[in-house]
PDB file of N, CA and C in Angstrom:
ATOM      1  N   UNK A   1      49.113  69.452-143.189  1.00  0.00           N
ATOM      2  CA  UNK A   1      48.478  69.770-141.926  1.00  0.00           C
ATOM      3  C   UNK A   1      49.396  70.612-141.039  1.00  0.00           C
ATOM      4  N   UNK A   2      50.696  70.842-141.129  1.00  0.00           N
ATOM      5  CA  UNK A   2      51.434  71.428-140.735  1.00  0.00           C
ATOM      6  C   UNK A   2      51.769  72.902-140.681  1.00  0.00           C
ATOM      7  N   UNK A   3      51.595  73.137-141.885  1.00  0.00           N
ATOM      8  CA  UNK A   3      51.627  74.602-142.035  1.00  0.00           C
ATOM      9  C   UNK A   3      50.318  75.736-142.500  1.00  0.00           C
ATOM     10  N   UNK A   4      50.112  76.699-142.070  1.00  0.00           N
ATOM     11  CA  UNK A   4      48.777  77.374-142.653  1.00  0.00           C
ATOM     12  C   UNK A   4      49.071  78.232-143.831  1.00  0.00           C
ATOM     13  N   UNK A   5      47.668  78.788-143.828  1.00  0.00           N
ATOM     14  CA  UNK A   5      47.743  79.385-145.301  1.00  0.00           C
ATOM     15  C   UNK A   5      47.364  80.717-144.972  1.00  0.00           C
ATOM     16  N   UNK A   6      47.567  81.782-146.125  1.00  0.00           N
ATOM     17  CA  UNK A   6      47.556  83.185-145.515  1.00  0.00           C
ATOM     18  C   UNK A   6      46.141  83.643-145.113  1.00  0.00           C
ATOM     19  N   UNK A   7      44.824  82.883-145.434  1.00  0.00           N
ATOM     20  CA  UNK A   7      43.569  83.491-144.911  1.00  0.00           C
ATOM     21  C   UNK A   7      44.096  82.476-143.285  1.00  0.00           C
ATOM     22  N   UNK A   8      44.696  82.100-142.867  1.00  0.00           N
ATOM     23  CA  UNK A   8      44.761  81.516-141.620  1.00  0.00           C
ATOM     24  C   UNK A   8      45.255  82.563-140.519  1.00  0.00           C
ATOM     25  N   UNK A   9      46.044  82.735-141.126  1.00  0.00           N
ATOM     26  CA  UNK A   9      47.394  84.029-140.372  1.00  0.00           C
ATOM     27  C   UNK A   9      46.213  85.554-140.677  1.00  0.00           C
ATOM     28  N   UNK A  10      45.665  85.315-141.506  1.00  0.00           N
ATOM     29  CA  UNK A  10      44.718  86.846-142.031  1.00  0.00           C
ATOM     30  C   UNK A  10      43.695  86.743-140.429  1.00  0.00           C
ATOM     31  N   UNK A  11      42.958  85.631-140.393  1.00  0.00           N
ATOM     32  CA  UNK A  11      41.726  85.453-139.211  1.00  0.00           C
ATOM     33  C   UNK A  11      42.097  85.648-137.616  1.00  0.00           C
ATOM     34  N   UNK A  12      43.609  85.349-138.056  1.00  0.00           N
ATOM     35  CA  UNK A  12      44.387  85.348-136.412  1.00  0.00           C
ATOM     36  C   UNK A  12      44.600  86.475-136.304  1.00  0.00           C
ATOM     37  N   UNK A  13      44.974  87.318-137.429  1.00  0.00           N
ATOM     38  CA  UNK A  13      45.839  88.846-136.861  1.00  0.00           C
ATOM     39  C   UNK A  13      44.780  89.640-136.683  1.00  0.00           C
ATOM     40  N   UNK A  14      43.136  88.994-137.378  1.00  0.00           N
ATOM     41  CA  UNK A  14      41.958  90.046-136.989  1.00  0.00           C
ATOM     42  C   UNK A  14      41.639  89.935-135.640  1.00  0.00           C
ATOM     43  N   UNK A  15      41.549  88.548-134.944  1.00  0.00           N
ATOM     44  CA  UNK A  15      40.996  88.159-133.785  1.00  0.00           C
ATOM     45  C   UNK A  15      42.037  88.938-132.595  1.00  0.00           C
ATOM     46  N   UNK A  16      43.265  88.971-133.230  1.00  0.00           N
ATOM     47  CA  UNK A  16      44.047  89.705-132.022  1.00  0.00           C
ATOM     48  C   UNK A  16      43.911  91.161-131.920  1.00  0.00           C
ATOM     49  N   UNK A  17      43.663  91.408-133.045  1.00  0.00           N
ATOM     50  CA  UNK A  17      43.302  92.884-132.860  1.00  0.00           C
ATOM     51  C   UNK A  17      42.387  93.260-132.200  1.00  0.00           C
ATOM     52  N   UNK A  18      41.347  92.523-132.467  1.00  0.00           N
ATOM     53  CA  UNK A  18      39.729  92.957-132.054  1.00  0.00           C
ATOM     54  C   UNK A  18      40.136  92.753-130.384  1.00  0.00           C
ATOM     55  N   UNK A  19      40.705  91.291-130.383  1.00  0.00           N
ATOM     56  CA  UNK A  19      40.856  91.477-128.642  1.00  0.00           C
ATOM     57  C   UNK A  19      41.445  92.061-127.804  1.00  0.00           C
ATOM     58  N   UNK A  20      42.584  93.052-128.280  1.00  0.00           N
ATOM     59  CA  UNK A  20      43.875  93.529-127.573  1.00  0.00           C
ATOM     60  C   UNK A  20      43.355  95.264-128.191  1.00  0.00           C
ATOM     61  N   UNK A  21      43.164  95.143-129.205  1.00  0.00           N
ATOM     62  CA  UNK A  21      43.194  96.772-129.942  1.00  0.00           C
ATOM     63  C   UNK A  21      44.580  97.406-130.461  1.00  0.00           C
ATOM     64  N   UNK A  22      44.190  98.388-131.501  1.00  0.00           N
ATOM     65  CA  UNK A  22      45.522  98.129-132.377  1.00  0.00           C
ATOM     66  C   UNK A  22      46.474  99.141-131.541  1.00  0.00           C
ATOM     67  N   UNK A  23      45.786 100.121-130.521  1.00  0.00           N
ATOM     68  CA  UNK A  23      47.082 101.331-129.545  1.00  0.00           C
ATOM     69  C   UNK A  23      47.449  99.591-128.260  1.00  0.00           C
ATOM     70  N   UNK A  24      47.270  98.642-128.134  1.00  0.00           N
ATOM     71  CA  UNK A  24      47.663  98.121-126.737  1.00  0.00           C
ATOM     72  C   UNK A  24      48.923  97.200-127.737  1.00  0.00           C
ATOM     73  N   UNK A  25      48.516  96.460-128.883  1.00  0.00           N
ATOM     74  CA  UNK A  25      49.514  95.592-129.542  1.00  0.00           C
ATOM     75  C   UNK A  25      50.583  95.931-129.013  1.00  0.00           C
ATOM     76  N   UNK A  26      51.789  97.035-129.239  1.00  0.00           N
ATOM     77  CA  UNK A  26      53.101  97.657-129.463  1.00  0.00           C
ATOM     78  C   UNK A  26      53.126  97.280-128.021  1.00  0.00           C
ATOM     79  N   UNK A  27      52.713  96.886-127.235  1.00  0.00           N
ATOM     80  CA  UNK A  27      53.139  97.259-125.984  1.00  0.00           C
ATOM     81  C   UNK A  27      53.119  96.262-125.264  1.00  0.00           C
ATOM     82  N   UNK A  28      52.118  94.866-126.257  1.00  0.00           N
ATOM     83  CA  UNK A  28      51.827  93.453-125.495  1.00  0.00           C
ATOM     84  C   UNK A  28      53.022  92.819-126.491  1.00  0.00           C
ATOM     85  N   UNK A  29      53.737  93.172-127.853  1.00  0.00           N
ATOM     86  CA  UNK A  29      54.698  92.864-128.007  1.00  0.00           C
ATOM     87  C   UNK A  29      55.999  92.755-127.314  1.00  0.00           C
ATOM     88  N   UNK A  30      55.969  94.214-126.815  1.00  0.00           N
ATOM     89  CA  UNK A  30      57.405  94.282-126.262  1.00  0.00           C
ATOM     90  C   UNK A  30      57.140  93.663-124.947  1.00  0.00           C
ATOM     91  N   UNK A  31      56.124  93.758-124.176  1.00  0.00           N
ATOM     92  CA  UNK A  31      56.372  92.206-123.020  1.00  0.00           C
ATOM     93  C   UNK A  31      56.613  91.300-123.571  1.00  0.00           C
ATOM     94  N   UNK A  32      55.739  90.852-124.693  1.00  0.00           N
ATOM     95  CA  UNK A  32      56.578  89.403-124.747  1.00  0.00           C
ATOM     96  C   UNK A  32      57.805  89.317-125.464  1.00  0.00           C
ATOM     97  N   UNK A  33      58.884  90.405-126.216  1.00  0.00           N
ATOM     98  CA  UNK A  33      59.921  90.407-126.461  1.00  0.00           C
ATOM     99  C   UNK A  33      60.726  90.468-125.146  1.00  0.00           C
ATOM    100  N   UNK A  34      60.238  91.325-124.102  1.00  0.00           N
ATOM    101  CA  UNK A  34      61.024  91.163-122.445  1.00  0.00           C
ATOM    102  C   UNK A  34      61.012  89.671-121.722  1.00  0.00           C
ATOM    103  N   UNK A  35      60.016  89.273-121.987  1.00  0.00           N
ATOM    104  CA  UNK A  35      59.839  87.732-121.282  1.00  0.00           C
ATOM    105  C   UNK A  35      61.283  86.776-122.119  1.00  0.00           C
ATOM    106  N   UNK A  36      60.893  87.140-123.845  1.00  0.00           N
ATOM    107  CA  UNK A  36      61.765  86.005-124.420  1.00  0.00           C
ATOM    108  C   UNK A  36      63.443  86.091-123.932  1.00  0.00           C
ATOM    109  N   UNK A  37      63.672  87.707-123.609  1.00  0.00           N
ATOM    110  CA  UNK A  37      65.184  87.505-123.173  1.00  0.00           C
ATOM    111  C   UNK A  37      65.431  87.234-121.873  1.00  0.00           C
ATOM    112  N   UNK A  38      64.606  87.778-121.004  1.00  0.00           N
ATOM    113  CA  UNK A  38      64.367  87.100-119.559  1.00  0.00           C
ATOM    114  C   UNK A  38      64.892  85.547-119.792  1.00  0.00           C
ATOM    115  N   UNK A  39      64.235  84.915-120.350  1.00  0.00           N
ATOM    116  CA  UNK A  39      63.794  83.413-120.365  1.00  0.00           C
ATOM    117  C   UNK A  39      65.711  82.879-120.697  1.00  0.00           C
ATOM    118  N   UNK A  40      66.025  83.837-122.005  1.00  0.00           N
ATOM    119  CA  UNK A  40      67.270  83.414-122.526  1.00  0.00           C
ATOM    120  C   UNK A  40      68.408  83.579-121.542  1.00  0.00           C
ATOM    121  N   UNK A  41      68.622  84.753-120.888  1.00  0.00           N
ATOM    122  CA  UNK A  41      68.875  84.997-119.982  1.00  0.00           C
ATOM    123  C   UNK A  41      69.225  83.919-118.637  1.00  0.00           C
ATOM    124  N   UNK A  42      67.892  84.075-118.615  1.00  0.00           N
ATOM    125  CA  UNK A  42      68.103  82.688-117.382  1.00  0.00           C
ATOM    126  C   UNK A  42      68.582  81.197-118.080  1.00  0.00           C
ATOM    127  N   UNK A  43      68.823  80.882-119.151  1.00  0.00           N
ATOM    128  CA  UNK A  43      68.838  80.008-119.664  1.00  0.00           C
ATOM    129  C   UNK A  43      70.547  79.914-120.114  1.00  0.00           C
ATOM    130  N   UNK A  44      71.170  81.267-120.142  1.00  0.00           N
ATOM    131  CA  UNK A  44      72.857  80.912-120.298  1.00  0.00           C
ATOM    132  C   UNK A  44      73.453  81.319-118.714  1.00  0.00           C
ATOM    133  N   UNK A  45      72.238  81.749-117.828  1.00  0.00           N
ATOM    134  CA  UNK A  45      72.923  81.264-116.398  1.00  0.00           C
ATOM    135  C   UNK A  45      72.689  80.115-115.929  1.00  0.00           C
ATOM    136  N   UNK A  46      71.943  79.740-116.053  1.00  0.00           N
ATOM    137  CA  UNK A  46      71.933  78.116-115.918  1.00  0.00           C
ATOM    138  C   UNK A  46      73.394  77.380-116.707  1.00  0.00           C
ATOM    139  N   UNK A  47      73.708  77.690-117.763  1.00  0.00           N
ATOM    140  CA  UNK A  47      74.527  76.531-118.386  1.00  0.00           C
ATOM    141  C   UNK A  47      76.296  77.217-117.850  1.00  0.00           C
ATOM    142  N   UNK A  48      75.915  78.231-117.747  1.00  0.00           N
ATOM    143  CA  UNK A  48      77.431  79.248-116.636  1.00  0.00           C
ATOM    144  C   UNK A  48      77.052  78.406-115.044  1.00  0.00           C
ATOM    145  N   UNK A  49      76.089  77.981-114.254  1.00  0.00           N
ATOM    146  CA  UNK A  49      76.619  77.245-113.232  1.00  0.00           C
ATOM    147  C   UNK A  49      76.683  76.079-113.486  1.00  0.00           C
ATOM    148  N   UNK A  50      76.398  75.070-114.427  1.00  0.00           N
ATOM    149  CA  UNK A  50      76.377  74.020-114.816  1.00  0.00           C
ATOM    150  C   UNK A  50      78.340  73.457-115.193  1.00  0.00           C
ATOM    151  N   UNK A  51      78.813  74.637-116.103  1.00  0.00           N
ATOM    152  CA  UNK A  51      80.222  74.348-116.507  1.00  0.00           C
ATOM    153  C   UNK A  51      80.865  74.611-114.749  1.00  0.00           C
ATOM    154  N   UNK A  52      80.482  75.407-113.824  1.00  0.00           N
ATOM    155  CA  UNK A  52      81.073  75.449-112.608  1.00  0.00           C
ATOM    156  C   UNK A  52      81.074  74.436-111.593  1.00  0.00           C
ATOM    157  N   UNK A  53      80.090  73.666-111.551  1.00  0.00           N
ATOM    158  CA  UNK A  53      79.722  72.317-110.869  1.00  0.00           C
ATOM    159  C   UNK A  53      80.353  71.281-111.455  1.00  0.00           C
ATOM    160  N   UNK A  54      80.372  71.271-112.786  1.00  0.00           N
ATOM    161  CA  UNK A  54      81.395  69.685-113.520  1.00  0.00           C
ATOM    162  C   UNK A  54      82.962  70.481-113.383  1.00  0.00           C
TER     163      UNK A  54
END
């Protein structure tokens, strides 16, 4: 139950297409590649004021 199978991943990559279109993809990727380092980002400044407070 854990893992899918490739007609699973096949139905998902159609449904995203159909909803986004295949010229917008490249471009809703790289936001969410900007968000993930954003996120990381904020996530080793957090642990840089954390070692400054102890």
């Amino acid at each position: 139950m854990g893992s899918f199978s490739l007609l699973h991943w096949t139905v998902v990559l159609l449904i995203v297409l159909l909803l986004f279109g295949a010229g917008k993809l490249p471009s809703v990727m790289g936001d969410f590649a900007k968000g993930i380092k954003s996120f990381k980002a904020g996530l080793k400044d957090d642990g840089d004021d954390q070692k400054h407070i102890a």
